[in-house]
C-alpha atoms as a PDB file:
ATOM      1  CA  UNK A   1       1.971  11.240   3.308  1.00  0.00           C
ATOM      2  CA  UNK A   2       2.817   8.465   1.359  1.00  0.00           C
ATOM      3  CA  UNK A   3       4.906   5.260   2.970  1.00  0.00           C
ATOM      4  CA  UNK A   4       6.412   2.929   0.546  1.00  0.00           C
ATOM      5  CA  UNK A   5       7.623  -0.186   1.258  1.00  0.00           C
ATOM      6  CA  UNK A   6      10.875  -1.313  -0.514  1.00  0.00           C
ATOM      7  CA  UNK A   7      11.741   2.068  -0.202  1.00  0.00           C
ATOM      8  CA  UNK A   8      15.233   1.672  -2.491  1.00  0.00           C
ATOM      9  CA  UNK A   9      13.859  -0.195  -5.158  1.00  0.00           C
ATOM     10  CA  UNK A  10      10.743   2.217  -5.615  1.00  0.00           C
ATOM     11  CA  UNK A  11      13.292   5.235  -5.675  1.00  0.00           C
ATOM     12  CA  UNK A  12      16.126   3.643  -8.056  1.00  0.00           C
ATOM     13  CA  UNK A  13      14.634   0.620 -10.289  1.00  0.00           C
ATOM     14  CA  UNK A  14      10.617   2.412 -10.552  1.00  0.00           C
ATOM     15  CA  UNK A  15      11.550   6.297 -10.405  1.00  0.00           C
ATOM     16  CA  UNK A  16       8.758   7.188  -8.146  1.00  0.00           C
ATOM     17  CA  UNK A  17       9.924  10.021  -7.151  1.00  0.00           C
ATOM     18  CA  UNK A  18       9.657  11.002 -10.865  1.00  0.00           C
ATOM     19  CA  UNK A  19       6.067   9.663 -11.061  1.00  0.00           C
ATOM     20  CA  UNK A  20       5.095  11.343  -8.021  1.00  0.00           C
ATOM     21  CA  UNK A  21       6.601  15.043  -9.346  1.00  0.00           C
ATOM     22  CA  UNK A  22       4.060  14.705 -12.663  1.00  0.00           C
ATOM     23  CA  UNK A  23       1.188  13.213 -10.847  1.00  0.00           C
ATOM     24  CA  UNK A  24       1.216  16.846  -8.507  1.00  0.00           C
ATOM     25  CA  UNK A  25       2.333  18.942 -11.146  1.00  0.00           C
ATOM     26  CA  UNK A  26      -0.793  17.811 -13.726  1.00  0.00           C
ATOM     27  CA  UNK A  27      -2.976  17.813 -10.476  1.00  0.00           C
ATOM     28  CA  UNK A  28      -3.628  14.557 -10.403  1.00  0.00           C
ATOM     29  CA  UNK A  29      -3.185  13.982  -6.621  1.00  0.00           C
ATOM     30  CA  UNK A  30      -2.684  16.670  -3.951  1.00  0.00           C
ATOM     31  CA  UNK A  31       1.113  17.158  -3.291  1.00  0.00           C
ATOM     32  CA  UNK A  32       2.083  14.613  -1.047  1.00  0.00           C
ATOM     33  CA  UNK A  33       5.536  13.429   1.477  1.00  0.00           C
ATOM     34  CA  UNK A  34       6.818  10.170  -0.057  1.00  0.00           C
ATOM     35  CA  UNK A  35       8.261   7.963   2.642  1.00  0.00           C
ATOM     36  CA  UNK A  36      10.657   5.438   1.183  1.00  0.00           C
ATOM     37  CA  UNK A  37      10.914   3.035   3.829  1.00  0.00           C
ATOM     38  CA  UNK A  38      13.665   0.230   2.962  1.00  0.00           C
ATOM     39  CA  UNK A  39      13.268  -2.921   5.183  1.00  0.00           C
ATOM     40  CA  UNK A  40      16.484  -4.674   6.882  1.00  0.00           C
ATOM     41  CA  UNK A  41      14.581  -8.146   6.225  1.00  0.00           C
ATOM     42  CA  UNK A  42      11.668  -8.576   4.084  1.00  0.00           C
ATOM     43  CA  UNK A  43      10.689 -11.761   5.093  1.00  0.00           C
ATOM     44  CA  UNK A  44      10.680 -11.510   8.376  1.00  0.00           C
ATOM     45  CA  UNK A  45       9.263  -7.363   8.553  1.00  0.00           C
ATOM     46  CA  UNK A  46       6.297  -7.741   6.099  1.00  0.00           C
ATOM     47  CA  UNK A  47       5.314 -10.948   7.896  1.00  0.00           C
ATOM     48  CA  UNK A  48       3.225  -9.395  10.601  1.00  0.00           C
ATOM     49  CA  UNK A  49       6.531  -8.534  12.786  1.00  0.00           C
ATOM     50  CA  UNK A  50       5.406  -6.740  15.758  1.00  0.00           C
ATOM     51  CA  UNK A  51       8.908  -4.909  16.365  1.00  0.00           C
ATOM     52  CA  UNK A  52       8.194  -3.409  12.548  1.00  0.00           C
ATOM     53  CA  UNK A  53       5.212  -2.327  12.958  1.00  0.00           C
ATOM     54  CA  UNK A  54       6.222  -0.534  16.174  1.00  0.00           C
ATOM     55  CA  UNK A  55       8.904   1.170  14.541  1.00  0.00           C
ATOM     56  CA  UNK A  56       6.383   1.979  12.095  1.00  0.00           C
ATOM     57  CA  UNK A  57       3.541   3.259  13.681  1.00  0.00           C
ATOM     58  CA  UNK A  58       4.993   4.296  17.089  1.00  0.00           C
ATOM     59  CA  UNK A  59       8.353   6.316  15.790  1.00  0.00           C
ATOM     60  CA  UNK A  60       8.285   6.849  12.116  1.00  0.00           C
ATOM     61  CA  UNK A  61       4.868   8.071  11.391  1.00  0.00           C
ATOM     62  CA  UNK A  62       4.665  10.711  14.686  1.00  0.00           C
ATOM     63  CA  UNK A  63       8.559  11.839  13.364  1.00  0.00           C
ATOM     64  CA  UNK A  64       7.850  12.530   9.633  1.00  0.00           C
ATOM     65  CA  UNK A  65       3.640  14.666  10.786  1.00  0.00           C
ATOM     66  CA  UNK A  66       6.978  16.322  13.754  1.00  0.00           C
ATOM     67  CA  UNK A  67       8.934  17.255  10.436  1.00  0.00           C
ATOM     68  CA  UNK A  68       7.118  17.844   7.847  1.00  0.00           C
ATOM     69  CA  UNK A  69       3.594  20.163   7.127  1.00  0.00           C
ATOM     70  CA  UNK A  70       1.283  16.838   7.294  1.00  0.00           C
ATOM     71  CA  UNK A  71      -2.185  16.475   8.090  1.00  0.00           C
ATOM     72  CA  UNK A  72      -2.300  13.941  10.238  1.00  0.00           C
ATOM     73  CA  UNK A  73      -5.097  11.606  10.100  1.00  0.00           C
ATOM     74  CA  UNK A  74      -5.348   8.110   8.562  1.00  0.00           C
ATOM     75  CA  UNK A  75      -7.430   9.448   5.571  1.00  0.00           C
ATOM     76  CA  UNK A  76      -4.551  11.673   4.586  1.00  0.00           C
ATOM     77  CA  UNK A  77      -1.893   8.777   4.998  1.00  0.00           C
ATOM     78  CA  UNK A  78      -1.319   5.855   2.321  1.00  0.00           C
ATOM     79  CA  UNK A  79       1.237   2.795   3.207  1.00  0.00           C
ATOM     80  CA  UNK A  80       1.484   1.359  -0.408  1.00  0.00           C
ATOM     81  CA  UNK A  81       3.855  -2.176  -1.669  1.00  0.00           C
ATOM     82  CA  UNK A  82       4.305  -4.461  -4.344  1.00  0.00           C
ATOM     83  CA  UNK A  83       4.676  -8.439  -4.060  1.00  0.00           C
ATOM     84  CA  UNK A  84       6.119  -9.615  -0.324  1.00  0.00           C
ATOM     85  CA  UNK A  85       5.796  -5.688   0.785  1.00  0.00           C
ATOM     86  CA  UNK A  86       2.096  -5.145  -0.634  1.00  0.00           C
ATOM     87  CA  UNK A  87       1.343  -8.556   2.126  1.00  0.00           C
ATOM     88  CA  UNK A  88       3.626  -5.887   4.366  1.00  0.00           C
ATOM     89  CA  UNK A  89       1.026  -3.269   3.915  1.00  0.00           C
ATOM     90  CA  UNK A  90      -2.158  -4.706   3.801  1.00  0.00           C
ATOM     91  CA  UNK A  91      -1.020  -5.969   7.441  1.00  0.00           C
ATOM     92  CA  UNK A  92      -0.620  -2.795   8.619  1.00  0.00           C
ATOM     93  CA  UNK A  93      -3.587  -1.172   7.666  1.00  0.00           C
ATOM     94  CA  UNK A  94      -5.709  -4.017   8.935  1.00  0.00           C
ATOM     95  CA  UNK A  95      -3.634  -3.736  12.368  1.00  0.00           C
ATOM     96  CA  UNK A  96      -3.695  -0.167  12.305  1.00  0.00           C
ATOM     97  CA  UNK A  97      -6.283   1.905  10.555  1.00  0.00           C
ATOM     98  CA  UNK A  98      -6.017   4.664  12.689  1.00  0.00           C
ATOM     99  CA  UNK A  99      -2.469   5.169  11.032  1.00  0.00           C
ATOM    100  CA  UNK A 100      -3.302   3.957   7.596  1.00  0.00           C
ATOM    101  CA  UNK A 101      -6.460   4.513   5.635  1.00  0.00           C
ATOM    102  CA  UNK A 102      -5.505   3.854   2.518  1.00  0.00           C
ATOM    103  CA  UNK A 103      -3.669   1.352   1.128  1.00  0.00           C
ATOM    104  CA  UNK A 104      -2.080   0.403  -2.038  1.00  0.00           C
ATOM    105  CA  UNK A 105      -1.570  -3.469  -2.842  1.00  0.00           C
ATOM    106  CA  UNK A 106       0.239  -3.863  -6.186  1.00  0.00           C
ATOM    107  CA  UNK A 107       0.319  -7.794  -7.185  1.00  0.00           C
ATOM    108  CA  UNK A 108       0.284  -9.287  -3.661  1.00  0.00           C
ATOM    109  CA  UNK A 109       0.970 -13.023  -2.645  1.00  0.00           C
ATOM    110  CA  UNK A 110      -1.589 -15.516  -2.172  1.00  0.00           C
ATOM    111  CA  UNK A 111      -1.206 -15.618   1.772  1.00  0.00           C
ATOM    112  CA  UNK A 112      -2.511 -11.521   1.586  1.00  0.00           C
ATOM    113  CA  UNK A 113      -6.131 -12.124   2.049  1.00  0.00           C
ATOM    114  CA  UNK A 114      -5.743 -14.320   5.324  1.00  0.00           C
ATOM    115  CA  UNK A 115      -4.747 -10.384   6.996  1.00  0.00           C
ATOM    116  CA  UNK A 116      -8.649 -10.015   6.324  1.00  0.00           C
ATOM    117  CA  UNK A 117      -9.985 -13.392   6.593  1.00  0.00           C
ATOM    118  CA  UNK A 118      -8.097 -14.971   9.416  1.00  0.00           C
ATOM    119  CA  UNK A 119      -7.674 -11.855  11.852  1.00  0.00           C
ATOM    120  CA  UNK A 120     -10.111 -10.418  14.327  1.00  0.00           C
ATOM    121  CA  UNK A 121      -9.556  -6.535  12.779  1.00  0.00           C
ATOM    122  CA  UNK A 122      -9.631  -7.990   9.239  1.00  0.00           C
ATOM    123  CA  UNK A 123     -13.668  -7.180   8.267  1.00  0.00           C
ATOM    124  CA  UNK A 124     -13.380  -3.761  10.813  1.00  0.00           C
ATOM    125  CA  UNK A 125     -10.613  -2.643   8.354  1.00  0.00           C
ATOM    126  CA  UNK A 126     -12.198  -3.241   5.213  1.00  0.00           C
ATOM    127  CA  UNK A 127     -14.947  -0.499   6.450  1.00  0.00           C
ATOM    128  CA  UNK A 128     -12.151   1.963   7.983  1.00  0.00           C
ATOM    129  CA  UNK A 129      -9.872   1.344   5.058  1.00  0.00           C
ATOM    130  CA  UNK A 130      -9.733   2.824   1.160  1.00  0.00           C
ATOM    131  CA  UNK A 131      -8.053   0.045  -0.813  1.00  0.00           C
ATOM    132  CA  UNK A 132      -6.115  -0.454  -3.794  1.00  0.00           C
ATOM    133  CA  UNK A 133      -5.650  -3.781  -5.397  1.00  0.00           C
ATOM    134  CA  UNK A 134      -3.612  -4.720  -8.640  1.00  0.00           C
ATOM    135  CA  UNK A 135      -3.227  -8.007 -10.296  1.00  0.00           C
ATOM    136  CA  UNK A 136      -1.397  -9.005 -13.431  1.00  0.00           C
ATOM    137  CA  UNK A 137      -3.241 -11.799 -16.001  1.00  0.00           C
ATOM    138  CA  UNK A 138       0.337 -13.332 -16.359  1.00  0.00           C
ATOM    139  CA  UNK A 139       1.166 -12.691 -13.041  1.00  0.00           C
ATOM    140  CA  UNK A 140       1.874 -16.791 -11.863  1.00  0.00           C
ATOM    141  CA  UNK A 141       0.157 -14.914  -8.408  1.00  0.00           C
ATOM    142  CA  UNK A 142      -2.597 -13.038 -10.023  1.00  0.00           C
ATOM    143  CA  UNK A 143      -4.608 -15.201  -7.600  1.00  0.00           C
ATOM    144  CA  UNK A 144      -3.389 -13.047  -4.526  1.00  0.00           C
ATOM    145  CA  UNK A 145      -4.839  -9.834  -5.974  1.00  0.00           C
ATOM    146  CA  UNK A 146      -8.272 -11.738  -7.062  1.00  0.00           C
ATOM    147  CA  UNK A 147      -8.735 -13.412  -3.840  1.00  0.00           C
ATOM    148  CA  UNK A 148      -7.275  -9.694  -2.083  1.00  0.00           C
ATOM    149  CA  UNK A 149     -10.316  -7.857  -3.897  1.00  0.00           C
ATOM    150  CA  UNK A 150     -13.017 -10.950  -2.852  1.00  0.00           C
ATOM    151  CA  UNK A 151     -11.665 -10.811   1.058  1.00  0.00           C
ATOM    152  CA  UNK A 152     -11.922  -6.837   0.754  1.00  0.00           C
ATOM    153  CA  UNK A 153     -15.577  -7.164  -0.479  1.00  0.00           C
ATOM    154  CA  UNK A 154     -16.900  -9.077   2.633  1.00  0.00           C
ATOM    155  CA  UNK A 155     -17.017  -5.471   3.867  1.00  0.00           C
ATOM    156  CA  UNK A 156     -18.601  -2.093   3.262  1.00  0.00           C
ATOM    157  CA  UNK A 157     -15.917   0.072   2.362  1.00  0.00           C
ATOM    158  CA  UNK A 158     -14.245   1.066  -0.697  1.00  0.00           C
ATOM    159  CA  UNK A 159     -12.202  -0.871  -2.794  1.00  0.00           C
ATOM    160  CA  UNK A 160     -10.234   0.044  -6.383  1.00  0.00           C
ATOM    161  CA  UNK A 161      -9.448  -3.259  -8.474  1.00  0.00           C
ATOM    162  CA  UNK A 162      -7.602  -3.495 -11.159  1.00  0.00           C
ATOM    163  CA  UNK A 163      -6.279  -6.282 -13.628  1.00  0.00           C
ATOM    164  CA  UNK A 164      -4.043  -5.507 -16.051  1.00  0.00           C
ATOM    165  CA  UNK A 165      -2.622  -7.838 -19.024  1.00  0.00           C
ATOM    166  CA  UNK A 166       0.972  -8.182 -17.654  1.00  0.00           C
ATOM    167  CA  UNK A 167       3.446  -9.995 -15.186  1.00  0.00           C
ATOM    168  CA  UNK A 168       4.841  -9.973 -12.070  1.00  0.00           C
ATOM    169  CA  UNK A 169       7.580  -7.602 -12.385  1.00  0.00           C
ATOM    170  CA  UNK A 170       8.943  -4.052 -11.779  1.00  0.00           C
ATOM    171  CA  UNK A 171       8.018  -2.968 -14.768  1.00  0.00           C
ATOM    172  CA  UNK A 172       4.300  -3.396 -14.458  1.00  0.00           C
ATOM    173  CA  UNK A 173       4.352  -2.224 -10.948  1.00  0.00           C
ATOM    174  CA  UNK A 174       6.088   1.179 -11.692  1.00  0.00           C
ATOM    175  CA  UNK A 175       3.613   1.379 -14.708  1.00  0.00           C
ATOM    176  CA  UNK A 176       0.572   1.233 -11.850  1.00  0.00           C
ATOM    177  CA  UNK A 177       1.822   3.527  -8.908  1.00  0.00           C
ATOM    178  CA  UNK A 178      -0.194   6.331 -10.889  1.00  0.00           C
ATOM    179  CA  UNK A 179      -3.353   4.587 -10.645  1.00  0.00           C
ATOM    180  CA  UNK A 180      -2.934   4.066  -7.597  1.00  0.00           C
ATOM    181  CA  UNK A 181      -2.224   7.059  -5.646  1.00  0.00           C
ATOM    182  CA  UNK A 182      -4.723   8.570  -8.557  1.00  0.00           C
ATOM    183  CA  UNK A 183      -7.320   5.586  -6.988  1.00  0.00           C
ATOM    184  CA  UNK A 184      -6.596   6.924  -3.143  1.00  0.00           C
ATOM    185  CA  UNK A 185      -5.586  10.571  -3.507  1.00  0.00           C
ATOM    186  CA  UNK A 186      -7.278  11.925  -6.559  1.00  0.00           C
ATOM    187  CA  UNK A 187      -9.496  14.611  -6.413  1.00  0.00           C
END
């Protein structure tokens, strides 16, 4: 299963719905459950809210493995965002890797790496935890990515970087989701 964060703009502005139907159909990932999840608040959810990661972990993950054919185990389950929501995921897989083992971090903010640095489950989650990290060179936060990747190398486990030569933008984030789930789901 895959949980996106900024569920609406994933589906309407990046077509990942789209990506995701080529990505199974050449192979390229196991077929998956995408889970747009669209936040009432973004600054106050992806900023380590405890009520949204209840809702989260307690009543929308154990609904969709009720609903759907999922396998239901943190190694099968991704929680992937861009900018503000990527901070919004890396938070919950440090809080919760026994929901989330992999995670996909396109172009997050500076403040990301304190999730690992300045919290007691930060280095446990960078062993329990299969990472993906993007930064942009023109990104004006490129630095949250770089500094993501250093934080997430204190640790043993695995970690995907990747800089590309653009901005901070929709465009360059729909033009990664591929490499992503390719980096955590690929065969």
């Amino acid at each position: 299963v895959v949980f996106v964060l900024d569920g609406g703009n994933y589906v309407e502005r990046m077509r990942t719905p789209a990506i995701l139907d080529r990505l199974i159909a050449r192979k390229a990932i196991t077929p998956v459950v995408a889970v747009f999840v669209e936040p009432g608040d973004r600054q106050e959810e992806y900023s380590r809210n405890a009520r949204w990661r209840a809702f989260l972990t307690s009543e929308l993950v154990p609904l969709v493995d009720e609903r759907f054919r999922t396998f239901p185990a943190p190694e099968k389950r991704v929680i992937l965002g861009s900018s503000l929501s990527a901070y919004g995921a890396v938070d919950l897989a440090v809080e919760f890797p026994g929901v989330f083992g992999l995670c996909a971090a396109l172009a997050p903010p500076a403040q990301t790496p304190t999730v690992i640095t300045h919290q007691t489950k930060g280095l446990e989650a960078t062993r329990a935890v299969k990472f993906f990290v993007l930064a942009g060179t023109y990104d004006s936060m490129a630095n949250g990515g770089r500094r993501l990747r250093t934080a997430l190398a204190m640790g043993t486990g695995v970690v995907k970087y990747l800089e590309v030569p653009e901005g901070h933008n929709t465009e360059t984030f729909r033009g990664h989701i591929d490499d992503a789930l390719k980096a955590l789901l690929g065969e």
